[in-house]
PDB file of N, CA and C in Angstrom:
ATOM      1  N   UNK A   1     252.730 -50.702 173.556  1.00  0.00           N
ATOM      2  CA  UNK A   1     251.611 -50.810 172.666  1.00  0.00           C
ATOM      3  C   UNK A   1     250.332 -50.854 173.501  1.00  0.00           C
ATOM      4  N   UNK A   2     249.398 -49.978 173.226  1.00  0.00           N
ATOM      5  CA  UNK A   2     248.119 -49.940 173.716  1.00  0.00           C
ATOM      6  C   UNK A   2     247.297 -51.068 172.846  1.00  0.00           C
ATOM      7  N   UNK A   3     246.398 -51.712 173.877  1.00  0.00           N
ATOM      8  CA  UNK A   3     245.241 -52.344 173.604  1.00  0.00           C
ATOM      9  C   UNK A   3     243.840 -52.158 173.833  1.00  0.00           C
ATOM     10  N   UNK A   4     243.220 -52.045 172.904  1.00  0.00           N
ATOM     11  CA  UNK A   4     242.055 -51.490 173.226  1.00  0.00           C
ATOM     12  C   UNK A   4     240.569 -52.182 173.173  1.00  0.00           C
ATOM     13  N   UNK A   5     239.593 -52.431 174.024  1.00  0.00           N
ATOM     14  CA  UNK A   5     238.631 -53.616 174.145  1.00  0.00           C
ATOM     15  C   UNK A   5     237.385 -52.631 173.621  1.00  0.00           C
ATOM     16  N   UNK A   6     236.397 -53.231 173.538  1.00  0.00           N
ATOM     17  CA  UNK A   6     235.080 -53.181 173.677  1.00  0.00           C
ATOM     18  C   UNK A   6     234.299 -53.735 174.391  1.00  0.00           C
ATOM     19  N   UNK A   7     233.192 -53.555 175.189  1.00  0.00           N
ATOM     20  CA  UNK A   7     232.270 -54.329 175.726  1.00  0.00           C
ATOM     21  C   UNK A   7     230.940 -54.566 174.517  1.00  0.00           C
ATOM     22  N   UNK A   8     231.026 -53.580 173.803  1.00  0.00           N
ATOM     23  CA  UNK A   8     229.266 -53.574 172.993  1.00  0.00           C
ATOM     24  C   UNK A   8     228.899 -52.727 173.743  1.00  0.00           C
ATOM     25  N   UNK A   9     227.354 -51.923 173.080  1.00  0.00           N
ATOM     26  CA  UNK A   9     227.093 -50.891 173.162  1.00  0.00           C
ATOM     27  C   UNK A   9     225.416 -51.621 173.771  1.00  0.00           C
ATOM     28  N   UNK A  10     225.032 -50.322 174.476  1.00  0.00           N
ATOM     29  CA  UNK A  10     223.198 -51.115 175.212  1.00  0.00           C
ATOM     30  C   UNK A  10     222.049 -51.042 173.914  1.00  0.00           C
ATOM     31  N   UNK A  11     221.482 -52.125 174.161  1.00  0.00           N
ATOM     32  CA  UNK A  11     220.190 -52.103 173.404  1.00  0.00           C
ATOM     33  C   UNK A  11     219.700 -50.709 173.214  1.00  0.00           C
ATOM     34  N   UNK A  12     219.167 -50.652 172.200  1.00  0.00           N
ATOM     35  CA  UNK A  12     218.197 -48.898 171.255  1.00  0.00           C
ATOM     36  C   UNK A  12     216.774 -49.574 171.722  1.00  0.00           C
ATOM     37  N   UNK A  13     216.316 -48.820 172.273  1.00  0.00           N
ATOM     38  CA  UNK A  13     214.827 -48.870 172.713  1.00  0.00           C
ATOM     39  C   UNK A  13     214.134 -47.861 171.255  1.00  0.00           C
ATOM     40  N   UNK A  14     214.119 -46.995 170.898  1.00  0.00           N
ATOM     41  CA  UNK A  14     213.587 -46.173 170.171  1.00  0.00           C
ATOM     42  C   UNK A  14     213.226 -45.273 170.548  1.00  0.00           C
ATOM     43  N   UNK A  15     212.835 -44.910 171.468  1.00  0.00           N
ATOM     44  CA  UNK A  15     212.336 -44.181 172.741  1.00  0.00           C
ATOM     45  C   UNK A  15     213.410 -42.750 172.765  1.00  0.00           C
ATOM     46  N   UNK A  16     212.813 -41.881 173.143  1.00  0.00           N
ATOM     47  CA  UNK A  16     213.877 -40.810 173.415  1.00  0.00           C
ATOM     48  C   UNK A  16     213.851 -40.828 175.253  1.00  0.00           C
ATOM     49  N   UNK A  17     214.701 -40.620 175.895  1.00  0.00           N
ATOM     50  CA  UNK A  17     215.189 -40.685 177.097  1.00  0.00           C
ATOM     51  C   UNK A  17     214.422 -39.991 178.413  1.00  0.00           C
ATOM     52  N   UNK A  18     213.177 -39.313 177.890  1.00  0.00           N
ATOM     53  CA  UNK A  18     212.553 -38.542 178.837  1.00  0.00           C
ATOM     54  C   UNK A  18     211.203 -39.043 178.126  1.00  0.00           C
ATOM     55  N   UNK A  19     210.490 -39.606 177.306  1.00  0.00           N
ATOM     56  CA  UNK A  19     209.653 -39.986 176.761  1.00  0.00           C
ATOM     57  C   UNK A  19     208.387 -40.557 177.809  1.00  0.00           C
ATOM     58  N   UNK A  20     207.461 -40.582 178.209  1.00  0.00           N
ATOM     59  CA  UNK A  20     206.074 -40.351 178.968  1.00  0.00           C
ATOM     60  C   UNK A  20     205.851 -41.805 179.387  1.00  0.00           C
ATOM     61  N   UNK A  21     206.637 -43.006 177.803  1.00  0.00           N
ATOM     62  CA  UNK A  21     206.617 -44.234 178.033  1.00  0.00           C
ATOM     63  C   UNK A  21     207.537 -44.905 179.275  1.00  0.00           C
ATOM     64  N   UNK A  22     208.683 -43.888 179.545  1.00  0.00           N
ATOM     65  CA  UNK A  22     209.370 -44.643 180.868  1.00  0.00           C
ATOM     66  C   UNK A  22     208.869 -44.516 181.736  1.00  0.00           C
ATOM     67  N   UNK A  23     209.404 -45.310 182.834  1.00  0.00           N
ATOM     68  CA  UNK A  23     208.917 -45.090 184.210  1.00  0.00           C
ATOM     69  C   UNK A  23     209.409 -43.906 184.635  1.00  0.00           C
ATOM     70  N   UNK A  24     208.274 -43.261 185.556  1.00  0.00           N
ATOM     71  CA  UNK A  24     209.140 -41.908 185.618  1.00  0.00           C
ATOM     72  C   UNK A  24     210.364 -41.417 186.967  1.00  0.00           C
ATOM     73  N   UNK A  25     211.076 -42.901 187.341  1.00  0.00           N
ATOM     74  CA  UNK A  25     212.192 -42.228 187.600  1.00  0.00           C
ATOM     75  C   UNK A  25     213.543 -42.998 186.363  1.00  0.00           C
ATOM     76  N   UNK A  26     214.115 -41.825 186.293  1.00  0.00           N
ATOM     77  CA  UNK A  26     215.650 -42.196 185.235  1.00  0.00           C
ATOM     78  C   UNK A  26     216.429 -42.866 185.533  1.00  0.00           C
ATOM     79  N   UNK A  27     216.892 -44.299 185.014  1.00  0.00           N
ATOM     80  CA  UNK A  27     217.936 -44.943 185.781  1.00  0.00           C
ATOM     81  C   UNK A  27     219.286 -44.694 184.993  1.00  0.00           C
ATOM     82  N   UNK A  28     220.215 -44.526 185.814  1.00  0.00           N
ATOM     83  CA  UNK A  28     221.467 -43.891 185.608  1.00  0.00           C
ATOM     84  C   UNK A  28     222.119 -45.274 184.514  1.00  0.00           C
ATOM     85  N   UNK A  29     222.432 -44.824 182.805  1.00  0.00           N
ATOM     86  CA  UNK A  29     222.520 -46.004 182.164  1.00  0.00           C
ATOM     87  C   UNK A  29     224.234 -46.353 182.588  1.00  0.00           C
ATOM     88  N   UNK A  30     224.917 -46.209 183.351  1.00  0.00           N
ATOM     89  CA  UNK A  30     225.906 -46.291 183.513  1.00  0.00           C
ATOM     90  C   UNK A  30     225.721 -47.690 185.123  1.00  0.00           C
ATOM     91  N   UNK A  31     225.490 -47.410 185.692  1.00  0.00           N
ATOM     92  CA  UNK A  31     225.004 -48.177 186.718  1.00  0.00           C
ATOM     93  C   UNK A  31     224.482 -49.875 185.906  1.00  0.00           C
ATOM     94  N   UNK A  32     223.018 -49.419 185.013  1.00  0.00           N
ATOM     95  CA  UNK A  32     222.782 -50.529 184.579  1.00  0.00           C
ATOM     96  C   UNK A  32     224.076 -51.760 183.617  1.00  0.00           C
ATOM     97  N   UNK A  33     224.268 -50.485 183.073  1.00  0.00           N
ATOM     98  CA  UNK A  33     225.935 -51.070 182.141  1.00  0.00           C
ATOM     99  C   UNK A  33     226.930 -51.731 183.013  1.00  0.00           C
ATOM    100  N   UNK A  34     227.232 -51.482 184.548  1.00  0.00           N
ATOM    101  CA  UNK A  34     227.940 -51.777 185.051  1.00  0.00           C
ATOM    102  C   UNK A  34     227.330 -53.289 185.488  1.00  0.00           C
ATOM    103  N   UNK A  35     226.025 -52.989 185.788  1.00  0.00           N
ATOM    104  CA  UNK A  35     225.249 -54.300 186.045  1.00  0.00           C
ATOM    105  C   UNK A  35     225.116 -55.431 185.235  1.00  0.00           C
ATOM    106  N   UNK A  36     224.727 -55.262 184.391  1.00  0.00           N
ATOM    107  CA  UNK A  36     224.412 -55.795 183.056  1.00  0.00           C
ATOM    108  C   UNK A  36     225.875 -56.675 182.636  1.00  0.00           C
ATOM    109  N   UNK A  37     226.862 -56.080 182.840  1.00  0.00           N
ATOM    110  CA  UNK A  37     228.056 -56.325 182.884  1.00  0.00           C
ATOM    111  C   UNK A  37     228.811 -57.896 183.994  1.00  0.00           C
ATOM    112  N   UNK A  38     228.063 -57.123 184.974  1.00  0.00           N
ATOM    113  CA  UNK A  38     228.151 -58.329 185.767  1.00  0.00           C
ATOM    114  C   UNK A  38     227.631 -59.555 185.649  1.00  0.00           C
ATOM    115  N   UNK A  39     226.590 -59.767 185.168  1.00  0.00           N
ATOM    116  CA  UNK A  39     225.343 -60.557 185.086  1.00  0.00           C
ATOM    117  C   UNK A  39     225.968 -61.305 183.784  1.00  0.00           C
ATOM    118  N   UNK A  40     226.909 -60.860 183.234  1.00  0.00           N
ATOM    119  CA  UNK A  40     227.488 -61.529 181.735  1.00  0.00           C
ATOM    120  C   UNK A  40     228.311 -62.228 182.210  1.00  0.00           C
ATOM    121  N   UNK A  41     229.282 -61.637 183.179  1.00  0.00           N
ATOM    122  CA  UNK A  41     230.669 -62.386 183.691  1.00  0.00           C
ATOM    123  C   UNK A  41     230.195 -63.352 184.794  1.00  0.00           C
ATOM    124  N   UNK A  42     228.703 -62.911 185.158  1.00  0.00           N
ATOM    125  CA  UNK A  42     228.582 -64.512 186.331  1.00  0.00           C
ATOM    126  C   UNK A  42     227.804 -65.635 185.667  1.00  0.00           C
ATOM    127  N   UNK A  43     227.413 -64.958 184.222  1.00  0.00           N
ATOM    128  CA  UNK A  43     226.257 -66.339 183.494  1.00  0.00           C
ATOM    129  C   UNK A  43     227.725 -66.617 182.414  1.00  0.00           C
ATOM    130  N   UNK A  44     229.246 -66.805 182.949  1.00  0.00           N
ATOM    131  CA  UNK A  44     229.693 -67.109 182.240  1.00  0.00           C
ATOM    132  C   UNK A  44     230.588 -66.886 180.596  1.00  0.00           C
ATOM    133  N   UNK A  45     230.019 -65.553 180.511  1.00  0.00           N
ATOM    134  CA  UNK A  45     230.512 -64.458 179.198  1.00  0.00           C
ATOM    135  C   UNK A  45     230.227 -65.329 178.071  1.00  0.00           C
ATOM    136  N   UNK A  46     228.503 -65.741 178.450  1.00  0.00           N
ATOM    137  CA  UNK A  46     227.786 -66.333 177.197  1.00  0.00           C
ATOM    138  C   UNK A  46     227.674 -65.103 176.151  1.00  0.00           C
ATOM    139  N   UNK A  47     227.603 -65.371 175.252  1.00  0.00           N
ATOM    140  CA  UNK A  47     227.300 -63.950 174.093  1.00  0.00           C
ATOM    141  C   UNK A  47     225.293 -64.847 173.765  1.00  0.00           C
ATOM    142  N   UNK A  48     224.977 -63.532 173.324  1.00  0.00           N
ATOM    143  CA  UNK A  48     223.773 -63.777 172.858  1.00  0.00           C
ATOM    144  C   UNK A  48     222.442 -63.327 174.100  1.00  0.00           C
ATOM    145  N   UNK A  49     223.292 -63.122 175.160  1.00  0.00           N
ATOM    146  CA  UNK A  49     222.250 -62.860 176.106  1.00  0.00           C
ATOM    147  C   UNK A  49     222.173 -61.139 176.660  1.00  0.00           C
ATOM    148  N   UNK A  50     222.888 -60.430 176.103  1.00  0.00           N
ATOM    149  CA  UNK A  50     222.913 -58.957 176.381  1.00  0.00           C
ATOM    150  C   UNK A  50     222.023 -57.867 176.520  1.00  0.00           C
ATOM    151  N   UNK A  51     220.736 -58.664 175.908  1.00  0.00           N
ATOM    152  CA  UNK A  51     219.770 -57.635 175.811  1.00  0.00           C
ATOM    153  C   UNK A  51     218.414 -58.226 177.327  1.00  0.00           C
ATOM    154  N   UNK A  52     219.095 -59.438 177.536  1.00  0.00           N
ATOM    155  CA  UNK A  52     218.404 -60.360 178.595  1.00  0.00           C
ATOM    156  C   UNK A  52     218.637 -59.579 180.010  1.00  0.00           C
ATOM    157  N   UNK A  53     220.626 -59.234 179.968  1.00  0.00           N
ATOM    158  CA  UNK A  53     221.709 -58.795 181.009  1.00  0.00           C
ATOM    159  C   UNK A  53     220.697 -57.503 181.253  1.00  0.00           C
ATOM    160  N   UNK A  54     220.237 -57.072 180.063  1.00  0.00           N
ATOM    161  CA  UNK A  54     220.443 -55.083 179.800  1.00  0.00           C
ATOM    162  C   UNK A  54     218.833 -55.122 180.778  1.00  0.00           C
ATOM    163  N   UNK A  55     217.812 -55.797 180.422  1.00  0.00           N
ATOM    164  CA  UNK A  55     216.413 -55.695 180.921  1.00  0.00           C
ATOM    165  C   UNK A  55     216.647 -55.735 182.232  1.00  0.00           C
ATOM    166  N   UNK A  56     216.998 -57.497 182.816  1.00  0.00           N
ATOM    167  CA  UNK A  56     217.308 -57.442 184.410  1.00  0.00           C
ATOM    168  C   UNK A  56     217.781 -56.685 184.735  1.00  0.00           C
ATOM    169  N   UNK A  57     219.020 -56.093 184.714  1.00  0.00           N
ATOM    170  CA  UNK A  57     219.319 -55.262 185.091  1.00  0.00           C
ATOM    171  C   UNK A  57     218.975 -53.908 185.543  1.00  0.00           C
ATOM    172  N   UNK A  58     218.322 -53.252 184.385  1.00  0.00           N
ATOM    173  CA  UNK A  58     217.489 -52.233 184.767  1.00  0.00           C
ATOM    174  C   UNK A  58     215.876 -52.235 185.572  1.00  0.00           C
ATOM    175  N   UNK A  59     215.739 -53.522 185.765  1.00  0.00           N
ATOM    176  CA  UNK A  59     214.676 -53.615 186.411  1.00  0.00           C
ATOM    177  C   UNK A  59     214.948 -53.882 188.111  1.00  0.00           C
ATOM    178  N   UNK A  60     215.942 -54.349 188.216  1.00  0.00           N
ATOM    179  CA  UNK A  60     216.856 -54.230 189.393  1.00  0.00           C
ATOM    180  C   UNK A  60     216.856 -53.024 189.668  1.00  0.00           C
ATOM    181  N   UNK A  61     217.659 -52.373 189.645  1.00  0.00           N
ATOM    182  CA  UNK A  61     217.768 -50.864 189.661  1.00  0.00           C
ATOM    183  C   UNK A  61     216.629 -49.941 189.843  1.00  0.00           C
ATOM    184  N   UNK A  62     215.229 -49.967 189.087  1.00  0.00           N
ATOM    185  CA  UNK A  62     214.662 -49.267 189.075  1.00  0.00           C
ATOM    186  C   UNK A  62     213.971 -49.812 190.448  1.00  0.00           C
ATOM    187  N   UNK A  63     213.907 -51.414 191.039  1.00  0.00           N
ATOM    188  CA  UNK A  63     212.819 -51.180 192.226  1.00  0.00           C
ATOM    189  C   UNK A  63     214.146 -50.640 193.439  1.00  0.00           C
ATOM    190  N   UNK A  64     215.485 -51.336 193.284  1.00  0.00           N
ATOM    191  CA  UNK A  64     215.844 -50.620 194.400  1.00  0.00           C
ATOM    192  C   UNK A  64     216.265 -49.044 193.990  1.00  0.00           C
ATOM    193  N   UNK A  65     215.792 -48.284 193.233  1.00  0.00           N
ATOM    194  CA  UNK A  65     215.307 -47.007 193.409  1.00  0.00           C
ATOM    195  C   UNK A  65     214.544 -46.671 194.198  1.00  0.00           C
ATOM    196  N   UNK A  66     212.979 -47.529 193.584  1.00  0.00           N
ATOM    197  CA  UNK A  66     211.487 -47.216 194.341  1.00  0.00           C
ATOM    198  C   UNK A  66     211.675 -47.392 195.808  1.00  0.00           C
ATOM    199  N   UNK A  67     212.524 -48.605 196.061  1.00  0.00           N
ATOM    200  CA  UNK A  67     212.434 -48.815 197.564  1.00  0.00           C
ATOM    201  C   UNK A  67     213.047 -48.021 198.137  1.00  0.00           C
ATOM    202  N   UNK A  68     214.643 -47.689 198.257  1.00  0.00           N
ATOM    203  CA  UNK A  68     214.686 -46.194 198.517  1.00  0.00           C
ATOM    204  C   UNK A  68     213.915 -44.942 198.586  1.00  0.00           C
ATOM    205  N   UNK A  69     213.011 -44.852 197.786  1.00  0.00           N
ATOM    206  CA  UNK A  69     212.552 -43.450 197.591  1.00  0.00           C
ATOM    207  C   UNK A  69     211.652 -43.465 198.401  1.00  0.00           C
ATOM    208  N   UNK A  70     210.812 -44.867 198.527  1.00  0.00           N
ATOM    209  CA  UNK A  70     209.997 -45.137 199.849  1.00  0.00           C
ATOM    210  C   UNK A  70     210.239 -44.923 200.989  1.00  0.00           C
ATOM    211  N   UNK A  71     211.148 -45.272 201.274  1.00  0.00           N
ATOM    212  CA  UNK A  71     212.170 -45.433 202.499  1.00  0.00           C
ATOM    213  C   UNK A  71     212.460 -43.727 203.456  1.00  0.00           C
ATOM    214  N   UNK A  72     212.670 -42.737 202.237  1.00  0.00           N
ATOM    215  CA  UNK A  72     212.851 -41.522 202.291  1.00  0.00           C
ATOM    216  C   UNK A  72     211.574 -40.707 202.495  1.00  0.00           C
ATOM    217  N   UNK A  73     210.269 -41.712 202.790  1.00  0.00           N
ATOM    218  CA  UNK A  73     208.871 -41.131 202.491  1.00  0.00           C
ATOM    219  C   UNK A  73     208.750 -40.870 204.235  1.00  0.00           C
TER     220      UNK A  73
END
């Protein structure tokens, strides 16, 4: 017998994905998900904080982008 989980799905910004309002580099939403993920299982697999997980996370990500990309300058 298969079992099958869910994690939940990422916050809807409203935003379409290339929209002028992001920053303009793309962070890979799979990465953040993986992050975001983590950040649940080390604060404990509180519920209610996912959209808290989903922000840090991608804000993580996006400077060690920038700093990389610096780095490459």
């Amino acid at each position: 017998m298969s079992r099958t989980t869910t994690t939940g799905t990422a916050p809807q910004t409203g935003k379409a994905p290339n929209s002028p309002a992001q920053n303009q580099s793309t962070v890979p939403q799979e990465k953040v998900a993986s992050r975001a993920y983590q950040k649940w299982l080390q604060g404990g697999c509180k519920h209610g904080c996912d959209q808290q997980h989903w922000y840090e996370a991608e804000q993580e990500i996006r400077s060690e982008m920038a700093r990389a990309a610096g780095q490459k300058r």
